[in-house]
Protein backbone atom coordinates (compact mmCIF):
# COMPACT_ATOMS: atom_id res chain seq x y z
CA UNK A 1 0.00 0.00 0.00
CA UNK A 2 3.14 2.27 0.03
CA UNK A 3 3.28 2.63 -3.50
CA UNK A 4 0.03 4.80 -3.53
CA UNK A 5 -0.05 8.47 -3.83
CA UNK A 6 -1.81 10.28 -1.23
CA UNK A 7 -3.43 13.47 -2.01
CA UNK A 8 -5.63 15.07 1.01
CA UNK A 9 -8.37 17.62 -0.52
CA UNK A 10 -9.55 19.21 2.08
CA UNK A 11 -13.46 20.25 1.12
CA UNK A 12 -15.01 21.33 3.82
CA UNK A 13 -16.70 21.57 7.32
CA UNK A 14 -20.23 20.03 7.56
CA UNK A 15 -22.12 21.90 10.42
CA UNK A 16 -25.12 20.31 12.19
CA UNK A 17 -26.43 21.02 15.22
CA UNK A 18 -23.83 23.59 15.92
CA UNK A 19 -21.53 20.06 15.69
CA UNK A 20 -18.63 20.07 13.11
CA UNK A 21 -16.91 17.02 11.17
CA UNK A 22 -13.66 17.27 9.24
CA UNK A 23 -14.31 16.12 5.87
CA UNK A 24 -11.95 15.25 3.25
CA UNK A 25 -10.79 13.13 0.33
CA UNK A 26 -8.27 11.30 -0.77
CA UNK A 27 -6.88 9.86 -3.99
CA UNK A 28 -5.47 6.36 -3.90
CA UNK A 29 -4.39 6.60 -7.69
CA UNK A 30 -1.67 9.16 -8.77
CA UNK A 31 -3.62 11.21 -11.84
CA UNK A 32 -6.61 9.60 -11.36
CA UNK A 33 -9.84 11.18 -9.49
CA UNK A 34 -11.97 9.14 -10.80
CA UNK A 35 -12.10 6.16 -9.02
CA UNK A 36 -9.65 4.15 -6.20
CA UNK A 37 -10.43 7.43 -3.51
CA UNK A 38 -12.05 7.86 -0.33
CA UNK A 39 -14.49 10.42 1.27
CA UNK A 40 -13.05 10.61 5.07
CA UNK A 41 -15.47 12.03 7.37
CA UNK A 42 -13.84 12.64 11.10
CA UNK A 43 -14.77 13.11 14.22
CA UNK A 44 -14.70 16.22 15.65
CA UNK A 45 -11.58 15.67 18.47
CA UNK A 46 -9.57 14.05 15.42
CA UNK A 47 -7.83 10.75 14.65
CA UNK A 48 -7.23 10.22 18.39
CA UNK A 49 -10.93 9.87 19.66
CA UNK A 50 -11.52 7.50 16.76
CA UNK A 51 -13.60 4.44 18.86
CA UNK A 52 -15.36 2.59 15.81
CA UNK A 53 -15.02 2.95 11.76
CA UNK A 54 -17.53 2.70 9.11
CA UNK A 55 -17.33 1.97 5.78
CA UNK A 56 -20.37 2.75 3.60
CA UNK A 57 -21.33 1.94 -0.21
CA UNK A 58 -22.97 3.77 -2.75
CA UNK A 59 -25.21 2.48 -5.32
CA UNK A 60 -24.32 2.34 -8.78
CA UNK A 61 -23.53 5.14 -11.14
CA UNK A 62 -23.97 7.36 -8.13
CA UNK A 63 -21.24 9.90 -6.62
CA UNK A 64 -19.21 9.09 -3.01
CA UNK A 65 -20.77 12.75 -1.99
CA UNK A 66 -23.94 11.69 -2.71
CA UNK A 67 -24.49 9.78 0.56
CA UNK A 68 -23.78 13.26 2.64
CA UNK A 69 -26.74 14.26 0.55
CA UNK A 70 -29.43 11.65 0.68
CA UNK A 71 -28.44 10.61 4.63
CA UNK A 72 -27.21 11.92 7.57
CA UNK A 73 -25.77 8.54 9.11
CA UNK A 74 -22.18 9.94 8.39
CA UNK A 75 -22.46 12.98 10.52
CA UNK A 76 -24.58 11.34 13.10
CA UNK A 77 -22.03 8.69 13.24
CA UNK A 78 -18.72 11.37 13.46
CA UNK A 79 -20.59 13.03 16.18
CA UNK A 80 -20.44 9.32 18.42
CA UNK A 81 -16.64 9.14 17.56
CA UNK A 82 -17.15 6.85 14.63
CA UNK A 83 -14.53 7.83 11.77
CA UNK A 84 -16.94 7.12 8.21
CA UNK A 85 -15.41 6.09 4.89
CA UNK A 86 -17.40 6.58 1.98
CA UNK A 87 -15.32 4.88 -0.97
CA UNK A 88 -15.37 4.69 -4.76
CA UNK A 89 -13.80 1.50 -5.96
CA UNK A 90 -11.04 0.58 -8.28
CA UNK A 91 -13.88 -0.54 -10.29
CA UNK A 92 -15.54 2.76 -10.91
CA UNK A 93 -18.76 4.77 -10.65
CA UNK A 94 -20.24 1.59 -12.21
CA UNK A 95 -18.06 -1.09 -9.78
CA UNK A 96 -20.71 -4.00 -9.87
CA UNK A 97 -19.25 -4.73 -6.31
CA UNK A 98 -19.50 -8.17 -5.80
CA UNK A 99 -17.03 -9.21 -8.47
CA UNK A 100 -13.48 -10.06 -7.86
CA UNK A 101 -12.19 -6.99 -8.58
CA UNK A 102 -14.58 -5.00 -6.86
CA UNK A 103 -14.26 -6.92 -3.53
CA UNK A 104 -10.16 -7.05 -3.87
CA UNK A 105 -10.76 -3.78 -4.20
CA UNK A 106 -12.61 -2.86 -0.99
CA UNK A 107 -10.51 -5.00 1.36
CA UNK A 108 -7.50 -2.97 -0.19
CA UNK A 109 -9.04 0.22 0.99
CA UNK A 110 -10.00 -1.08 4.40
CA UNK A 111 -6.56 -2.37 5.07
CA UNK A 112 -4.81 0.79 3.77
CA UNK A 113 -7.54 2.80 6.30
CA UNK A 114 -6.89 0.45 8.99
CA UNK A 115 -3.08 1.48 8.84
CA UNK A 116 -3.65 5.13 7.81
CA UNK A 117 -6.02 5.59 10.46
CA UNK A 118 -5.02 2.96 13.22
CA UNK A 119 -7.87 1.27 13.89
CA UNK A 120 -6.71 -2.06 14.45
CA UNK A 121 -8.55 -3.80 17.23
CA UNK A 122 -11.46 -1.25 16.88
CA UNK A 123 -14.89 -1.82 16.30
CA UNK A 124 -15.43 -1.44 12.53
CA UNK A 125 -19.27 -1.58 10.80
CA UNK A 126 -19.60 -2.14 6.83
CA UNK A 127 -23.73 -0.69 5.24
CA UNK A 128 -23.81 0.19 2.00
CA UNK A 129 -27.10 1.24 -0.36
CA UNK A 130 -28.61 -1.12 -3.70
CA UNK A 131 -25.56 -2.72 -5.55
CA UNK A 132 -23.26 -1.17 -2.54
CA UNK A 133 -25.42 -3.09 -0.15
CA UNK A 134 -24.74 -6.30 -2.11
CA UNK A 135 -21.28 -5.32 -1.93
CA UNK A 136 -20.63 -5.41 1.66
CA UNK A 137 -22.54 -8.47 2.08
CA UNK A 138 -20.62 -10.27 0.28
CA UNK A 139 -17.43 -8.70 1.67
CA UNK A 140 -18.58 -9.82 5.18
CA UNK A 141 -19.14 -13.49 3.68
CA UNK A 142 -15.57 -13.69 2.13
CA UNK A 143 -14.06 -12.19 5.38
CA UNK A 144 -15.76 -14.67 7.42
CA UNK A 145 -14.81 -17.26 4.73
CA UNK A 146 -11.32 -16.10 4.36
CA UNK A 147 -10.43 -15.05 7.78
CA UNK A 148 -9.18 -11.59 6.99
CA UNK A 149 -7.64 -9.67 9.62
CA UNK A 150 -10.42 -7.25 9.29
CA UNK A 151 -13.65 -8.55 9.80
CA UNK A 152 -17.18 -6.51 10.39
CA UNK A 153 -19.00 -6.69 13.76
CA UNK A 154 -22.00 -5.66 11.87
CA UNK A 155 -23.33 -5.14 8.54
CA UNK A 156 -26.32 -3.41 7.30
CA UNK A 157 -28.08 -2.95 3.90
CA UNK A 158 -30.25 -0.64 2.39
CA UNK A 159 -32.62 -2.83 -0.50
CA UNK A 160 -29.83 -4.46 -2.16
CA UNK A 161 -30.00 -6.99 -4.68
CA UNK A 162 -28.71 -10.49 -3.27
CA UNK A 163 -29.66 -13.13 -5.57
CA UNK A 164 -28.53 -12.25 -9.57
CA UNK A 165 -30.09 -15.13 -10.95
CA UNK A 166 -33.55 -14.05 -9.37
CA UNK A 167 -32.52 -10.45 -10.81
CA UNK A 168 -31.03 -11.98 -14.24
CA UNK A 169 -34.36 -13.85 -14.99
CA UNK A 170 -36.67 -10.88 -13.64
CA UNK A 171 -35.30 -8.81 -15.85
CA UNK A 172 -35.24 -10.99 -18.44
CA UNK A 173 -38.77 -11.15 -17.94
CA UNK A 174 -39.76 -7.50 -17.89
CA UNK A 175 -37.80 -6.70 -20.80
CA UNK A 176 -39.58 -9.65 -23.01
CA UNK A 177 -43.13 -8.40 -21.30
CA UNK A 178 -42.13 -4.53 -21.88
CA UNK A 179 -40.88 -5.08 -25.66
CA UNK A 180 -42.45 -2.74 -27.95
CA UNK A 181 -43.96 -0.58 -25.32
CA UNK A 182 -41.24 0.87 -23.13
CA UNK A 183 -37.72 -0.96 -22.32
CA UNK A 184 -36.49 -0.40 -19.30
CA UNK A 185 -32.65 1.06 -19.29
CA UNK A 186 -31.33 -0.54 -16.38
CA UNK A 187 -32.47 -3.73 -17.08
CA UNK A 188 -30.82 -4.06 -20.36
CA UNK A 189 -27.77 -3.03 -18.75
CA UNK A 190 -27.74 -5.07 -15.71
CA UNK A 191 -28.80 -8.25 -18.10
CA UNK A 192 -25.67 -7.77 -20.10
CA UNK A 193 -23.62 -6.77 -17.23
CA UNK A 194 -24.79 -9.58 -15.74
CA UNK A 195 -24.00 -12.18 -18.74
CA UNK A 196 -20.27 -10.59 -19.14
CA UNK A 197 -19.41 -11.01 -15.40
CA UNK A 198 -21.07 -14.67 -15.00
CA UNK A 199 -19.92 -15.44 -18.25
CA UNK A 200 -23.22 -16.71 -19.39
CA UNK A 201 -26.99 -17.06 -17.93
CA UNK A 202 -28.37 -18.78 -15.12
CA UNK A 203 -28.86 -21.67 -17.97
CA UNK A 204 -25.79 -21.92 -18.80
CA UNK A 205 -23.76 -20.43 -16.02
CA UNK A 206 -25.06 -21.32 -12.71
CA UNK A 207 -22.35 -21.68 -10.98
CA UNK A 208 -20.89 -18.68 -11.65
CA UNK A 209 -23.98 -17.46 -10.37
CA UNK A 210 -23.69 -19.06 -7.15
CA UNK A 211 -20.00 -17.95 -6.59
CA UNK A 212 -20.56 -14.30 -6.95
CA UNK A 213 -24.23 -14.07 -5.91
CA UNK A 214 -24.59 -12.73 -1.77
CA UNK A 215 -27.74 -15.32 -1.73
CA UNK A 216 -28.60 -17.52 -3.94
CA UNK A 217 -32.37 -19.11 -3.35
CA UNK A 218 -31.71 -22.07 -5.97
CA UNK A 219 -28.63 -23.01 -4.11
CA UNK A 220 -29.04 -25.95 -2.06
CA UNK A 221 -25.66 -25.81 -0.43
CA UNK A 222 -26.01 -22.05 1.13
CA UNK A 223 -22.17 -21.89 -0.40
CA UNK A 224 -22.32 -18.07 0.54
CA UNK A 225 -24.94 -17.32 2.93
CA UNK A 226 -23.49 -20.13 5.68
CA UNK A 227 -20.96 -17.51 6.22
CA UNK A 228 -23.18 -14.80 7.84
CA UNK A 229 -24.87 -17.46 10.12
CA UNK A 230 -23.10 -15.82 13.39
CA UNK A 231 -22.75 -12.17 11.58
CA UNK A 232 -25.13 -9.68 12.75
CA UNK A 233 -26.99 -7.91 9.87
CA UNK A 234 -29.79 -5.73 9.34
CA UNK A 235 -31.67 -5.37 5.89
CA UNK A 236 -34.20 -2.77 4.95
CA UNK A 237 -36.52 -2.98 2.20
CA UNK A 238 -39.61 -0.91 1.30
CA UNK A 239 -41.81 -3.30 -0.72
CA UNK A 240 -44.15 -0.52 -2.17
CA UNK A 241 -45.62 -3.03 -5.27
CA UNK A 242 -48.41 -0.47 -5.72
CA UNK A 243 -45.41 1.97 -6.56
CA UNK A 244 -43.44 -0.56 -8.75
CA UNK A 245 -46.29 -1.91 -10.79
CA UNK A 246 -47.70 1.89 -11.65
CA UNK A 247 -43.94 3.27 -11.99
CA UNK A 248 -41.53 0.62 -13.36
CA UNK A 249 -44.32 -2.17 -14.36
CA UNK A 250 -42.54 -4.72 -12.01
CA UNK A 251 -44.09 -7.53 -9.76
CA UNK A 252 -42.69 -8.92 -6.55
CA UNK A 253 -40.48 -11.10 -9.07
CA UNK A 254 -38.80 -7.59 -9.55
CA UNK A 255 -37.98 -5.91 -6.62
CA UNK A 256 -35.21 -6.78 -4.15
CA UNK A 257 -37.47 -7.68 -0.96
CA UNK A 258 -37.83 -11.66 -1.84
CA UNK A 259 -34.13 -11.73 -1.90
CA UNK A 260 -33.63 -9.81 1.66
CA UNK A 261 -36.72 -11.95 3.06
CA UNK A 262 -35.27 -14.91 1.77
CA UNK A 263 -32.11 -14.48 3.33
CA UNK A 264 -32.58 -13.03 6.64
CA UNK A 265 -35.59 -16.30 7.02
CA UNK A 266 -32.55 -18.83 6.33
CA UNK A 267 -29.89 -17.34 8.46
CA UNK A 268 -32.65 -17.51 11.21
CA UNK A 269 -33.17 -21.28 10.57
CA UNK A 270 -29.09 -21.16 10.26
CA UNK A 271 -29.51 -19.97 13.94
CA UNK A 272 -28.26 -16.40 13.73
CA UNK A 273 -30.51 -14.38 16.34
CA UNK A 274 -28.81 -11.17 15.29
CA UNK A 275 -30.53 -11.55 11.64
CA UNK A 276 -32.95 -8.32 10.80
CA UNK A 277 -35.25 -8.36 8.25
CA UNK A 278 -37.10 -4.85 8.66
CA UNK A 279 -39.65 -3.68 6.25
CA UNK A 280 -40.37 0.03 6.05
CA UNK A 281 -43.24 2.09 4.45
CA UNK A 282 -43.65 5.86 3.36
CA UNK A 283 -39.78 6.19 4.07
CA UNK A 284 -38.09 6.33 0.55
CA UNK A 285 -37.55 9.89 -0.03
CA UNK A 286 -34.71 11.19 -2.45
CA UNK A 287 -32.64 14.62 -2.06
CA UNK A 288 -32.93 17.29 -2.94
CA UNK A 289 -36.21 17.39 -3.97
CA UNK A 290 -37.97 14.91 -1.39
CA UNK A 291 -39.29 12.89 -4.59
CA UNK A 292 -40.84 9.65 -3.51
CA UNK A 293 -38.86 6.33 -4.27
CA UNK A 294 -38.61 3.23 -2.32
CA UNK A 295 -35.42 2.21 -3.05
CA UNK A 296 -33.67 4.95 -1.04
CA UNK A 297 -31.25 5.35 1.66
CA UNK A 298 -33.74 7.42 3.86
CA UNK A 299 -35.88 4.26 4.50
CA UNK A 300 -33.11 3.54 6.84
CA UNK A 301 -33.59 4.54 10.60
CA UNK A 302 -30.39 5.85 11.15
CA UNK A 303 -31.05 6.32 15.16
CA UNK A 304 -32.35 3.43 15.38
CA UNK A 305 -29.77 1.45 12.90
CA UNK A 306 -26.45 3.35 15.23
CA UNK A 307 -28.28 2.45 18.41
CA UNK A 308 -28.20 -1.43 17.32
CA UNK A 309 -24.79 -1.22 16.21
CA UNK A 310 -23.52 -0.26 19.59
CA UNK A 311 -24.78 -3.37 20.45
CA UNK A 312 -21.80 -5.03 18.61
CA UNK A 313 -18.76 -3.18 19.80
């Protein structure tokens, strides 16, 4: 991790409550701001009253600043001595997260903030929002699986996708049942995304599927979701179908909620009592125009979410 160059940008001092954090960023990649960087938000005293460390993830195609816009977790979290890191992957703005590359990726970061920052032996939480929910699930599983030095207490998710064959055939599905009327965007480009990075379809890739998939519902063996059966986790989903069907034309089939359900129901029956599965309604509201949408980080309650992580220290 020595060979990176280190640029601090200062950018500036985000005042709530009369309570100030230290925000800045910094550049893992020497001529490159585009990706492999870090938003570092601080707590007020500095790096010595440091007593837990977050990581959060973005969703896809969305800016690290972002999340200081659509929730306040990272200031509420600062202000209870909880140093956040908001990175962008090596992967880019539209890092798919749960690849190889993307999770090599993340554990670099981690491990170059756990030395920058020393935070070994402290507490350290991992949440991240849609694809950058599915991301730190599936770090948590290969930590567990891997034994990496570093290793969440908790992790928490905001409506991520967790199974990508459910998603892969879903989408299939709404793009063969949309054709001629309206196509949805992200579908085609998750489908394709989807087929490059399996290398193939749930027909003729499954395993692939399996490997890189958080949760898989078809899989048997519970080859990822085993790992999480002692790791507490919270999930939120807001399964508004009225909203889906009139907005997006999707069904249940669509919409990430049977994955998180799914999930958090067989890590209970794997006997992990620290499993949350917590449905939310009217909560999905998106900056800065308080537009409606129930995939959104603000169906999170972030009081509530940082009181239930102190349970983990």
């Amino acid at each position: 991790m020595k060979k990176f160059f280190i640029l601090f940008a200062f950018l500036s001092l985000f005042i709530i409550d009369a309570n100030a954090q230290n925000i800045s960023t910094v550049y893992l990649s020497k001529n490159d701001t585009t990706k492999n960087m870090f938003v570092a938000i601080m707590p007020n005293d500095g790096i010595d009253s440091i007593k837990t460390f977050m990581f959060l993830i973005n969703g896809m195609f969305s800016p690290v600043r972002d999340v200081l816009q659509q929730t306040d977790l990272p200031v509420k979290a600062a202000q209870q001595r909880t140093l956040v890191i908001i990175p962008l992957l090596e992967t880019g703005i539209q890092s798919f997260g749960i690849d190889d590359s993307s999770q090599n990726s993340l554990k670099n970061i981690i491990d170059y903030c756990v030395d920058k920052y020393h935070l070994q032996s402290k507490p350290f939480y991992l949440g991240g929002y849609s694809i950058g929910g599915a991301c730190v699930v599936k770090y948590a599983e290969l930590a567990v699986k891997n034994n990496y030095p570093e290793k969440p207490n908790a992790v928490f998710a905001i409506d991520p996708p967790l199974d990508f064959e459910r998603f892969y055939n879903s989408a299939k599905r709404n793009l063969r049942l949309m054709k001629g009327i309206y196509e949805n965007p992200e579908n085609k480009f998750m489908v394709a995304k989807l087929e490059q990075k399996m290398q193939g379809s749930p027909q003729t890739a499954l395993q692939n599927f399996y490997k890189m998939s958080p949760y898989s519902y078809s899989d048997t063996t519970q080859s990822a979701v085993k790992f999480l059966s002692a790791m507490p986790i919270t999930i939120y989903t807001e399964p508004n179908i009225t909203w889906w069907m009139n907005n997006r034309a999707f069904d249940y089939s669509n919409i990430n909620c049977i994955d998180i359900a799914a999930m958090i129901n067989e890590l209970h029956l794997l006997g992990n009592q620290n499993a949350r599965f917590i449905p939310t309604e009217n909560k999905g509201f998106r900056k800065p125009n308080n537009e409606y949408h129930p995939h959104s980080w603000s169906i999170a309650d972030m009081d509530e979410l940082l009181s239930w992580l102190e349970n983990f220290k």
